[in-house]
Structure formats: structure tokens, C-alpha cells
PDB file of N, CA and C in Angstrom:
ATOM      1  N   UNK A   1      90.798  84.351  73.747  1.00  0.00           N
ATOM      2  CA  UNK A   1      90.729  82.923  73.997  1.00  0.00           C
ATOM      3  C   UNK A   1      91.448  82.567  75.291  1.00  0.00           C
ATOM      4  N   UNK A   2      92.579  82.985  75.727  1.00  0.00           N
ATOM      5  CA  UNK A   2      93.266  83.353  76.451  1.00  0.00           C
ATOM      6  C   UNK A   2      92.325  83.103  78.093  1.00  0.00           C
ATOM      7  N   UNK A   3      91.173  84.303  78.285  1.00  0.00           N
ATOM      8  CA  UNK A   3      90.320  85.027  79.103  1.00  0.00           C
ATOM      9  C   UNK A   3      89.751  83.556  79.165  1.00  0.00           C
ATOM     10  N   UNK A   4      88.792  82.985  78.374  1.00  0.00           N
ATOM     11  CA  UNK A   4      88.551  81.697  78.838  1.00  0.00           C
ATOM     12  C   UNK A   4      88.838  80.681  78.575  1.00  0.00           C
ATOM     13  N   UNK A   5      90.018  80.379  78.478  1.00  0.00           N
ATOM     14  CA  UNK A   5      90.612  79.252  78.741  1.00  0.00           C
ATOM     15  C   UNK A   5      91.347  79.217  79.846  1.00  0.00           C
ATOM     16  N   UNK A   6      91.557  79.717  80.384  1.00  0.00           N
ATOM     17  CA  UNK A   6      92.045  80.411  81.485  1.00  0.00           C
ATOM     18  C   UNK A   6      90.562  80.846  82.749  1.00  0.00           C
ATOM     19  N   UNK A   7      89.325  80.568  82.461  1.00  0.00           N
ATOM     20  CA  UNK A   7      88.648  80.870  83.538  1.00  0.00           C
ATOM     21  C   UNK A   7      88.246  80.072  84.746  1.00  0.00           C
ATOM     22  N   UNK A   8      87.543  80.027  85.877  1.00  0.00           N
ATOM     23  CA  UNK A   8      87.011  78.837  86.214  1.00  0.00           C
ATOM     24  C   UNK A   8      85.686  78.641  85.819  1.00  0.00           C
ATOM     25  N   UNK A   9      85.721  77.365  85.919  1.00  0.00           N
ATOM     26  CA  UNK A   9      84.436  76.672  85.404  1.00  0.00           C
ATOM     27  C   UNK A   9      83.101  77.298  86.319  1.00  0.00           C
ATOM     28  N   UNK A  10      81.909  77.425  85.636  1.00  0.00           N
ATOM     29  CA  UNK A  10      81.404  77.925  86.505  1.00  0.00           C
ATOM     30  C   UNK A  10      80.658  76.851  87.451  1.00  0.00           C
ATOM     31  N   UNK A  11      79.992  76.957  88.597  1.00  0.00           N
ATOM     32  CA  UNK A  11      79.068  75.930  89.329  1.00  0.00           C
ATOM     33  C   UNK A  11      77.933  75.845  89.226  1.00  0.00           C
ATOM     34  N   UNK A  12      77.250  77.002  88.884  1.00  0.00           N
ATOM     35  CA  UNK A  12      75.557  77.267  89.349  1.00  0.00           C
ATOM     36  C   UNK A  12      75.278  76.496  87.430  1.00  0.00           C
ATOM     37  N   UNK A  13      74.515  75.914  87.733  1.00  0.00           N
ATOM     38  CA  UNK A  13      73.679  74.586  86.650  1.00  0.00           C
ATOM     39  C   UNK A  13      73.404  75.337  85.268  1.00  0.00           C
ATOM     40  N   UNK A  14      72.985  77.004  85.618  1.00  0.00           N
ATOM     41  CA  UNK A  14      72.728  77.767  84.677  1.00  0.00           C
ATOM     42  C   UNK A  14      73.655  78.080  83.871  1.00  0.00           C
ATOM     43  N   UNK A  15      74.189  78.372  84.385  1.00  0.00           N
ATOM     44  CA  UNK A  15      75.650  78.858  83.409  1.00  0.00           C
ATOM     45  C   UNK A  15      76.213  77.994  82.937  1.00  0.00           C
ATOM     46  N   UNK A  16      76.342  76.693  83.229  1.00  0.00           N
ATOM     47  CA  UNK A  16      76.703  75.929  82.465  1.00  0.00           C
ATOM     48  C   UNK A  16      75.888  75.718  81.383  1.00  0.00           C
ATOM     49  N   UNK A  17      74.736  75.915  81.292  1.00  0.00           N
ATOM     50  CA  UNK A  17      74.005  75.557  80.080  1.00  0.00           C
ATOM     51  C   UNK A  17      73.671  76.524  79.438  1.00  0.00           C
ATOM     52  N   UNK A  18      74.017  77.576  79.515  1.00  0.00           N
ATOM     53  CA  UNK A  18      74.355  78.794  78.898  1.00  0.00           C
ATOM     54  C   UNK A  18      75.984  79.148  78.471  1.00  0.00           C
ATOM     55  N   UNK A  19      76.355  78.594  78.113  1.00  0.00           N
ATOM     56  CA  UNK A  19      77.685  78.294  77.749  1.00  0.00           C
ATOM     57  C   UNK A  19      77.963  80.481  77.082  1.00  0.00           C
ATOM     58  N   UNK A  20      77.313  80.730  76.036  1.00  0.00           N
ATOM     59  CA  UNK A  20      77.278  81.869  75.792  1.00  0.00           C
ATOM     60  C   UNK A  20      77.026  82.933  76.423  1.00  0.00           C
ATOM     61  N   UNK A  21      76.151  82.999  77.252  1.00  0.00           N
ATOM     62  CA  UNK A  21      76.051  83.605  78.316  1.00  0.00           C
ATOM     63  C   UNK A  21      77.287  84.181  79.137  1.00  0.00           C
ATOM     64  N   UNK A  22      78.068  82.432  80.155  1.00  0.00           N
ATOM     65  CA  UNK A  22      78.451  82.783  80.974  1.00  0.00           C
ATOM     66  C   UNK A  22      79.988  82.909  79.699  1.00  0.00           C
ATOM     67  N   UNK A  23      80.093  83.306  78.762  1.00  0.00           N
ATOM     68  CA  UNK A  23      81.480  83.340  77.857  1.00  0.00           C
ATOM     69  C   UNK A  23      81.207  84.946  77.788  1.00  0.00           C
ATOM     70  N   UNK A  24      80.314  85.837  77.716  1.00  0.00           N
ATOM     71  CA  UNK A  24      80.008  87.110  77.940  1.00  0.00           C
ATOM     72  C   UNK A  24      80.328  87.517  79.084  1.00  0.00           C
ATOM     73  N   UNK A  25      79.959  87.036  80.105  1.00  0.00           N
ATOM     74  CA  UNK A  25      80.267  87.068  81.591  1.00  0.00           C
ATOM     75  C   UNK A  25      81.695  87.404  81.899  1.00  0.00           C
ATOM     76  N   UNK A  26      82.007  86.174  81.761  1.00  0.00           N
ATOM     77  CA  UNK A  26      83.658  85.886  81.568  1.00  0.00           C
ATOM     78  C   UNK A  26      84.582  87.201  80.955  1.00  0.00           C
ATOM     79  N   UNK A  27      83.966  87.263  79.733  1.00  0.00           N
ATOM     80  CA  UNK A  27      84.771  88.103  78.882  1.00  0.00           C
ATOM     81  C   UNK A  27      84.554  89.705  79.672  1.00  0.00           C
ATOM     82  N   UNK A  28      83.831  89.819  79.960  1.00  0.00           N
ATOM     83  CA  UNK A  28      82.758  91.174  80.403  1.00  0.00           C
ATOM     84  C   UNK A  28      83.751  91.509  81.883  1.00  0.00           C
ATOM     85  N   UNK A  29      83.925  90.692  82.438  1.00  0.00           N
ATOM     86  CA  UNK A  29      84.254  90.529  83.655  1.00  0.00           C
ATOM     87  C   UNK A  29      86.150  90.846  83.744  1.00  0.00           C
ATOM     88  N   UNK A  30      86.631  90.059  82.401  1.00  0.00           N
ATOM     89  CA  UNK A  30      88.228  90.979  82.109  1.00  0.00           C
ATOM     90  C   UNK A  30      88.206  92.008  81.705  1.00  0.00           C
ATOM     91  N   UNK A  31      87.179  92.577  81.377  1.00  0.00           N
ATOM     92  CA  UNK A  31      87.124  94.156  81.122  1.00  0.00           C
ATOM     93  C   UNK A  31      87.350  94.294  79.413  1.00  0.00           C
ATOM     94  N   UNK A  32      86.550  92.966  78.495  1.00  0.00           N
ATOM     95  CA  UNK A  32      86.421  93.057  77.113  1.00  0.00           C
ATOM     96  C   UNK A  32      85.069  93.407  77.089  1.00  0.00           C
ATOM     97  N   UNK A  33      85.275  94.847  76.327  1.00  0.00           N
ATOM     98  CA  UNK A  33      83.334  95.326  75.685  1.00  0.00           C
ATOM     99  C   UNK A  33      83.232  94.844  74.390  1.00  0.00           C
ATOM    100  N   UNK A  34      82.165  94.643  74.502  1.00  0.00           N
ATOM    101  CA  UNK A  34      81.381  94.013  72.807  1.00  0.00           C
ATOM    102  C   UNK A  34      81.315  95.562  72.332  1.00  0.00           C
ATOM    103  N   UNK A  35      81.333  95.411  71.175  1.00  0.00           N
ATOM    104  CA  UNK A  35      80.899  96.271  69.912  1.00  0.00           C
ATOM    105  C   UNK A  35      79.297  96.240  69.540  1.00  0.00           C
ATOM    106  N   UNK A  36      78.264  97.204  69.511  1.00  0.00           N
ATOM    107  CA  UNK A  36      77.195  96.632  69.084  1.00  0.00           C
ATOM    108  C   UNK A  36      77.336  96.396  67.579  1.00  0.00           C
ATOM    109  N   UNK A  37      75.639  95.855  67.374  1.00  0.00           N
ATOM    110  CA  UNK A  37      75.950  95.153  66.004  1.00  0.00           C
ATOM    111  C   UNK A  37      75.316  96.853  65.322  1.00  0.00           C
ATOM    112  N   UNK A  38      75.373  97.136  64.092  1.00  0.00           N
ATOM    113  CA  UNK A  38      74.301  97.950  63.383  1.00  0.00           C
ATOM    114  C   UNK A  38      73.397  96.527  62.670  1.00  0.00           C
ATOM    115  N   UNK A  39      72.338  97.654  62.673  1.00  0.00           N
ATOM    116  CA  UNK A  39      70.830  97.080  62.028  1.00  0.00           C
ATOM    117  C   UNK A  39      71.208  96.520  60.785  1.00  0.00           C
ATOM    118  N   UNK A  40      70.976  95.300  60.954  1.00  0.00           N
ATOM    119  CA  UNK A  40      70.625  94.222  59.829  1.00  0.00           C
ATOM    120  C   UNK A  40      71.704  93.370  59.769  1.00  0.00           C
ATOM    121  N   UNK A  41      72.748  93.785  61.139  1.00  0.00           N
ATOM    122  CA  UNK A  41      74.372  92.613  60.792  1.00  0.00           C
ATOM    123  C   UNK A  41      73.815  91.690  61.302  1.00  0.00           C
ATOM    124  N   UNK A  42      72.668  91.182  62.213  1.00  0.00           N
ATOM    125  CA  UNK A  42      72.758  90.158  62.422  1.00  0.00           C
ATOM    126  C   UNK A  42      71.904  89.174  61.867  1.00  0.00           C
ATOM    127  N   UNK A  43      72.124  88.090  61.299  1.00  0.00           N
ATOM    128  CA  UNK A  43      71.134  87.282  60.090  1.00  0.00           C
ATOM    129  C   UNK A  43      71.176  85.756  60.979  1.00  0.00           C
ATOM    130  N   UNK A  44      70.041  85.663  60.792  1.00  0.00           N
ATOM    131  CA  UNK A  44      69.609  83.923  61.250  1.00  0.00           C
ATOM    132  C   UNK A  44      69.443  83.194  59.844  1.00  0.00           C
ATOM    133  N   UNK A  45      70.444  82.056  59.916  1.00  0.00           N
ATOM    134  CA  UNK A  45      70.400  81.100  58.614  1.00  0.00           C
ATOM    135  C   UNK A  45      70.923  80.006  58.398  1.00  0.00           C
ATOM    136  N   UNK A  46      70.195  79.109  58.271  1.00  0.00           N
ATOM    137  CA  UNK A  46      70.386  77.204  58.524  1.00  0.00           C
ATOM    138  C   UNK A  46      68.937  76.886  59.105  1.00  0.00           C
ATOM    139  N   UNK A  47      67.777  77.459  58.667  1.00  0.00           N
ATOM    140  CA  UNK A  47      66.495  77.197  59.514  1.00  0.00           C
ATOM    141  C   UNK A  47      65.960  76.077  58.248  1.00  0.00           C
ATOM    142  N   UNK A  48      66.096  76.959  57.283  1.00  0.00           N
ATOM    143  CA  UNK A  48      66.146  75.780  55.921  1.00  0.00           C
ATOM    144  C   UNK A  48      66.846  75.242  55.038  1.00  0.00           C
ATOM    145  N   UNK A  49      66.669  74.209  54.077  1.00  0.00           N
ATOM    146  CA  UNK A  49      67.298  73.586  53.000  1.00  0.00           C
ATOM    147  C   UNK A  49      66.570  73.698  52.272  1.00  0.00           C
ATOM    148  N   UNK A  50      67.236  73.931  51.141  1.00  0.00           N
ATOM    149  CA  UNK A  50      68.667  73.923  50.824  1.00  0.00           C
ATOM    150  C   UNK A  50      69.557  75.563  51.513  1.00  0.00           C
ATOM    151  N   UNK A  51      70.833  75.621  52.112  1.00  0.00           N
ATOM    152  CA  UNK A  51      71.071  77.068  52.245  1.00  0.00           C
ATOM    153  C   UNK A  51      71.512  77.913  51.415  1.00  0.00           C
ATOM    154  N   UNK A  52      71.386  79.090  51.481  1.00  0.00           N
ATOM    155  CA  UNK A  52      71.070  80.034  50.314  1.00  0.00           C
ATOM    156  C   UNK A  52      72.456  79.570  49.652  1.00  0.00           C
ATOM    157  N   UNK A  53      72.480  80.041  48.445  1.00  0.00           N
ATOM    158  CA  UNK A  53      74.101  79.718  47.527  1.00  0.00           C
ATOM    159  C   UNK A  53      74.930  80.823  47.717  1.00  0.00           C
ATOM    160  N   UNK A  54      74.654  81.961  48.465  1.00  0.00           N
ATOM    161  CA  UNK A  54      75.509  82.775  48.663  1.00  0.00           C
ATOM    162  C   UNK A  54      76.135  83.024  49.902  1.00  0.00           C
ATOM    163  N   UNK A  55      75.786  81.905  50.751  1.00  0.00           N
ATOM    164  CA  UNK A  55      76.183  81.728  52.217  1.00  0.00           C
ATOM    165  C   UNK A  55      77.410  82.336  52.653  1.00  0.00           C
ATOM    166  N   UNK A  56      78.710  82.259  52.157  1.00  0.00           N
ATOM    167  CA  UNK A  56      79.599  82.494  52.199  1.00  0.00           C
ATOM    168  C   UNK A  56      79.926  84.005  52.119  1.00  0.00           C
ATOM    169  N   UNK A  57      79.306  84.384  50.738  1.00  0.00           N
ATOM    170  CA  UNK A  57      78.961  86.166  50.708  1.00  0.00           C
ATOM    171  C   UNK A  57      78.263  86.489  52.102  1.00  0.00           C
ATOM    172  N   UNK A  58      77.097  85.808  52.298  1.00  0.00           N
ATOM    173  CA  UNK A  58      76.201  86.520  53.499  1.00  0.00           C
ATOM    174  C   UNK A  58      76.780  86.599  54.947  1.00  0.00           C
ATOM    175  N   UNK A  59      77.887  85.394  54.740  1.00  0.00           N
ATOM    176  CA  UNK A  59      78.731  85.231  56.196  1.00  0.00           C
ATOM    177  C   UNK A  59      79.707  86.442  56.269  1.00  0.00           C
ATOM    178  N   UNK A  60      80.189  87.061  55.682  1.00  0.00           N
ATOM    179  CA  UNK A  60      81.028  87.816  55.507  1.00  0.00           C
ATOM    180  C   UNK A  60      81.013  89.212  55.821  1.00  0.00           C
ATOM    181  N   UNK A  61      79.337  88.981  55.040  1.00  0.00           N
ATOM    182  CA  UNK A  61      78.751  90.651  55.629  1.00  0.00           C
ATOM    183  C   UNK A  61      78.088  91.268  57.200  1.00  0.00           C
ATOM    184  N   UNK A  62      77.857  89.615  57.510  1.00  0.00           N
ATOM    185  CA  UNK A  62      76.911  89.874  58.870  1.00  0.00           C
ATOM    186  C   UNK A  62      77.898  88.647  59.875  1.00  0.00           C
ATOM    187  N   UNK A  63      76.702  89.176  60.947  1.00  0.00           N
ATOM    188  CA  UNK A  63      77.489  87.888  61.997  1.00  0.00           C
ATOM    189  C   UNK A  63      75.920  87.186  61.769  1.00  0.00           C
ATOM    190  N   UNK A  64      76.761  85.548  61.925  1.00  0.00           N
ATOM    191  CA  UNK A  64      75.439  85.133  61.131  1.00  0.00           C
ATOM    192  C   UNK A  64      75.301  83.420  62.762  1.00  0.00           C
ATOM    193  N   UNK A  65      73.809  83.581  62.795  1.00  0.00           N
ATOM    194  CA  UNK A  65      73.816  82.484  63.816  1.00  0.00           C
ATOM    195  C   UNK A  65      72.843  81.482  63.377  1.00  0.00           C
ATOM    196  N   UNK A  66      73.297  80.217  63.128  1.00  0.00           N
ATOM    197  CA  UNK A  66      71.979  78.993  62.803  1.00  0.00           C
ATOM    198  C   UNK A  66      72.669  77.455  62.778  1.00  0.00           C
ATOM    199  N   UNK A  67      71.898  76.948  62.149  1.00  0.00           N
ATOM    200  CA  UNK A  67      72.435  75.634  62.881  1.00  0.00           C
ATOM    201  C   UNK A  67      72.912  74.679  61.338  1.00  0.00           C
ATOM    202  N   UNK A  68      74.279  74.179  61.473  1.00  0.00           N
ATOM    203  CA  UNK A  68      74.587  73.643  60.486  1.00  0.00           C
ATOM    204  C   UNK A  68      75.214  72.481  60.537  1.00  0.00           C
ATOM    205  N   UNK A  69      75.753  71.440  59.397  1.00  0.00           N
ATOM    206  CA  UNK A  69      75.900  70.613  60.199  1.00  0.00           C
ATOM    207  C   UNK A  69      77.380  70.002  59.825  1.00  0.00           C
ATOM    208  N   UNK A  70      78.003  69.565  59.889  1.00  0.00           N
ATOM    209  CA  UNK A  70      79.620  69.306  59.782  1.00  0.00           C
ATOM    210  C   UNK A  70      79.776  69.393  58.535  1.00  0.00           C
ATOM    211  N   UNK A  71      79.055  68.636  57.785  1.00  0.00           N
ATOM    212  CA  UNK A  71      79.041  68.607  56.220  1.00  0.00           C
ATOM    213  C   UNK A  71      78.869  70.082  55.233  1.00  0.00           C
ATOM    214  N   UNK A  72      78.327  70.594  55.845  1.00  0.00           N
ATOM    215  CA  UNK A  72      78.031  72.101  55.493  1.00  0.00           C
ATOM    216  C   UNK A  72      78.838  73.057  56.153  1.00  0.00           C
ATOM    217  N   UNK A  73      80.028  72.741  57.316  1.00  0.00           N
ATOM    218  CA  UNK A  73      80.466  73.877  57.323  1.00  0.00           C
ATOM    219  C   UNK A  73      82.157  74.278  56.313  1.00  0.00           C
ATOM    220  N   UNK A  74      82.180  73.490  55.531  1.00  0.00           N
ATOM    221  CA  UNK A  74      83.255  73.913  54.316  1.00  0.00           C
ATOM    222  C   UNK A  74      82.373  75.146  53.345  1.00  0.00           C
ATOM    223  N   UNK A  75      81.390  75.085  53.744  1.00  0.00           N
ATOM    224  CA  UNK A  75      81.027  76.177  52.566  1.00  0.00           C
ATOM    225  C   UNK A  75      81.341  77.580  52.918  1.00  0.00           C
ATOM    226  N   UNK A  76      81.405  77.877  54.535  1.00  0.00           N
ATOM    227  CA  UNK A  76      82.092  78.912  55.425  1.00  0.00           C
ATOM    228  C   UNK A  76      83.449  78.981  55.345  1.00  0.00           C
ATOM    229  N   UNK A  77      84.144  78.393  54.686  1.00  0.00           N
ATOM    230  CA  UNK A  77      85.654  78.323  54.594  1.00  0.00           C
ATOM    231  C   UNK A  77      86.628  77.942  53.992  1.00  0.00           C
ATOM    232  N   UNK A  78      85.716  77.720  52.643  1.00  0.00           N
ATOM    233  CA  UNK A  78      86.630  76.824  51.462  1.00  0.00           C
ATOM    234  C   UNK A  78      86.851  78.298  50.468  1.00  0.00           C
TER     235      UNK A  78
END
């Protein structure tokens, strides 16, 4: 957190709207390597409703990316 909070902002229009991107960049660039994922850690979920009831189990096992919404994110952390 440190690495970017501590970076400069970037200029070029892209990277700013790639926020993830240029946070790879960033990180990549202090000399932090990612870990790959193995097959099947990564799960897409929040595409529908209701979300599954085991969300919390499924978060745990994978890295999980989708879209949720304030109200729903206590179920990640209660």
C-alpha cells in the first residue's frame, strides 16, 4: 500500500482509467511479482441475483471479481 500511495499520479488519460492496470504497473515497477493464479482460483460473481449463499465460502477459496453493491458487501466480512 505503501508503493502506491506513495506513487505519482499518472498523466496519460489511459492509465488513469485503468486504475488496475496502472496499480500493476506501479507495483511491477518496485520490483513486486504477482503470483499466478492456478486453474479455477479465479471466479466471476455478482453477474446475478440473488448471490449464491455460499459467497463467503467461495470468497475464501478463490480470488473472486464482480460487482456488488454496499449493501452486500457485509456478507464478505461478517
Amino acid at each position: 500500500m505503501k508503493v502506491i500511495a506513495t506513487a505519482d499520479i499518472p498523466v496519460q488519460p489511459r492509465d488513469l482509467l485503468a486504475e488496475d492496470r496502472w496499480t500493476g504497473k506501479t507495483l511491477l515497477a518496485a520490483g513486486m511479482q504477482a503470483d499466478a493464479f492456478s486453474p479455477g482460483m479465479v471466479r466471476w460473481v455478482g453477474r446475478s441475483r440473488p448471490l449464491p449463499r455460499d459467497i463467503k465460502e467461495t470468497a475464501s477459496n478463490a480470488f473472486i471479481a464482480g460487482e456488488f453493491t454496499a449493501e452486500e458487501m457485509p456478507m464478505f466480512y461478517s
